[in-house]
Protein backbone atom coordinates (compact mmCIF):
# COMPACT_ATOMS: atom_id res chain seq x y z
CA UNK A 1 -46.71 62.95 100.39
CA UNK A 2 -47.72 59.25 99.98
CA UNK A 3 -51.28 58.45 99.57
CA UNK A 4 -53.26 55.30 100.60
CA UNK A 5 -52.56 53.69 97.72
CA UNK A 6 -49.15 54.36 97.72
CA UNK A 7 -48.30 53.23 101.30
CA UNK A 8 -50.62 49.93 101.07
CA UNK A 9 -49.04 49.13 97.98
CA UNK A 10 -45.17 49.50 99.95
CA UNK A 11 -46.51 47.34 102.12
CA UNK A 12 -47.91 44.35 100.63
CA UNK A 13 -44.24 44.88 98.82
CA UNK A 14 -41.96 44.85 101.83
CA UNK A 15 -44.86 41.76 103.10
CA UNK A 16 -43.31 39.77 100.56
CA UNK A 17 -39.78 41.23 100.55
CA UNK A 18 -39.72 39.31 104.50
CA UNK A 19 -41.55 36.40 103.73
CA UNK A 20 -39.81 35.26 100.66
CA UNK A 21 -36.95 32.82 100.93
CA UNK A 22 -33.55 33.47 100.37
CA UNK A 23 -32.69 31.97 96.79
CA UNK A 24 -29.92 29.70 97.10
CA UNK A 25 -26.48 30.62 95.72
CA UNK A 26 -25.31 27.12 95.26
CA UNK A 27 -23.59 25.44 92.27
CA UNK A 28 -21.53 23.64 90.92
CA UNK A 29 -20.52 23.68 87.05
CA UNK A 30 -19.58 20.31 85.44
CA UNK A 31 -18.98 21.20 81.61
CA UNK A 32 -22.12 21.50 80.15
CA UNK A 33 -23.93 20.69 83.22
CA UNK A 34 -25.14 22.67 86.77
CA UNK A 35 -25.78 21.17 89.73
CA UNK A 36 -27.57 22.97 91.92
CA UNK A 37 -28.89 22.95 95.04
CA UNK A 38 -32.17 24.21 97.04
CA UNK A 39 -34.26 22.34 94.44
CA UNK A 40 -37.30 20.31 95.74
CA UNK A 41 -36.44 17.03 95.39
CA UNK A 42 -32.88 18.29 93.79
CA UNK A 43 -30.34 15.28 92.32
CA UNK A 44 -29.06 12.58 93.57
CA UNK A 45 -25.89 11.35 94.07
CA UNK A 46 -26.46 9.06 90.57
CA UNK A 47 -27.14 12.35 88.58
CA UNK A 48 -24.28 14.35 90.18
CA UNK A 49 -21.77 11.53 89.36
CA UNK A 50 -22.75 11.22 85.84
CA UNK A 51 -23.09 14.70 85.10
CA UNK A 52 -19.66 15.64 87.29
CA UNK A 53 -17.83 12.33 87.09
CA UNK A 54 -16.09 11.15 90.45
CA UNK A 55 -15.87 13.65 93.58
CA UNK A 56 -12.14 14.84 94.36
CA UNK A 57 -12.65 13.78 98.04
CA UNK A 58 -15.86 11.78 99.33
CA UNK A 59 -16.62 11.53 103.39
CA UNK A 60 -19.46 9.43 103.18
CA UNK A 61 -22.30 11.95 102.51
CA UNK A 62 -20.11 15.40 101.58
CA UNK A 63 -18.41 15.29 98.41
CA UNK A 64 -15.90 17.50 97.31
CA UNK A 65 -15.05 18.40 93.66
CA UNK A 66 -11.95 20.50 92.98
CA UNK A 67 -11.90 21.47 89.10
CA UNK A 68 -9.15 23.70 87.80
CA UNK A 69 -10.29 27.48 87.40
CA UNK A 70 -13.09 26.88 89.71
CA UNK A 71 -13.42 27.32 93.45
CA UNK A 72 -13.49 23.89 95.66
CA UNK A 73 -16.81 22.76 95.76
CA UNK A 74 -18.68 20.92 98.70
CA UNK A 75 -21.56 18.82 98.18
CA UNK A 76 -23.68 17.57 100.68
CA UNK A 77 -26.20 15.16 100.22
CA UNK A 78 -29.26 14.18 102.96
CA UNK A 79 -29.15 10.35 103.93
CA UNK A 80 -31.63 9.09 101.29
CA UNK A 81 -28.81 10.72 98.78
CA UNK A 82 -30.42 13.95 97.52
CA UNK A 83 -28.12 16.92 96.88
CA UNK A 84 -29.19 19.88 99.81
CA UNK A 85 -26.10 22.22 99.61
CA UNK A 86 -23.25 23.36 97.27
CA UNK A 87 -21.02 25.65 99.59
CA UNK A 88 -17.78 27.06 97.90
């Protein structure tokens, strides 16, 4: 049998459990280097070229980098050029 305690407790858990965001999966390993995304204010297209060198494919604001051993990536940048998704 739960007490008060117990079942406030579970609450204010579960509360949080619903409210928090989903952490975001996204990356991309270059060497040394991850790009990530989900980061406020996350890189730029500057930052991911020098860390990653030149995308595979580019159509205009989704990059693609296909490095062997890794899955395809697919960037996507916002129009003022910050990095909002990895998918892949």
């Amino acid at each position: 049998m739960m007490n008060r305690t117990t079942t406030f407790f579970s609450a204010v858990i579960m509360g949080i459990l619903f409210l928090a965001k989903p952490v975001s999966a996204g990356y991309l390993n270059c060497g040394t280097h991850v790009i990530q995304d989900g980061q406020r204010g996350g890189p730029g297209k500057y930052e991911v070229s020098k860390k990653c060198g030149r995308p595979t494919e580019q159509f205009g604001n989704t990059w693609v980098y296909d490095f062997p051993g890794q899955t395809k990536k697919i960037l996507r940048f916002n129009d003022a050029g910050q990095l909002i998704s990895v998918d892949g």
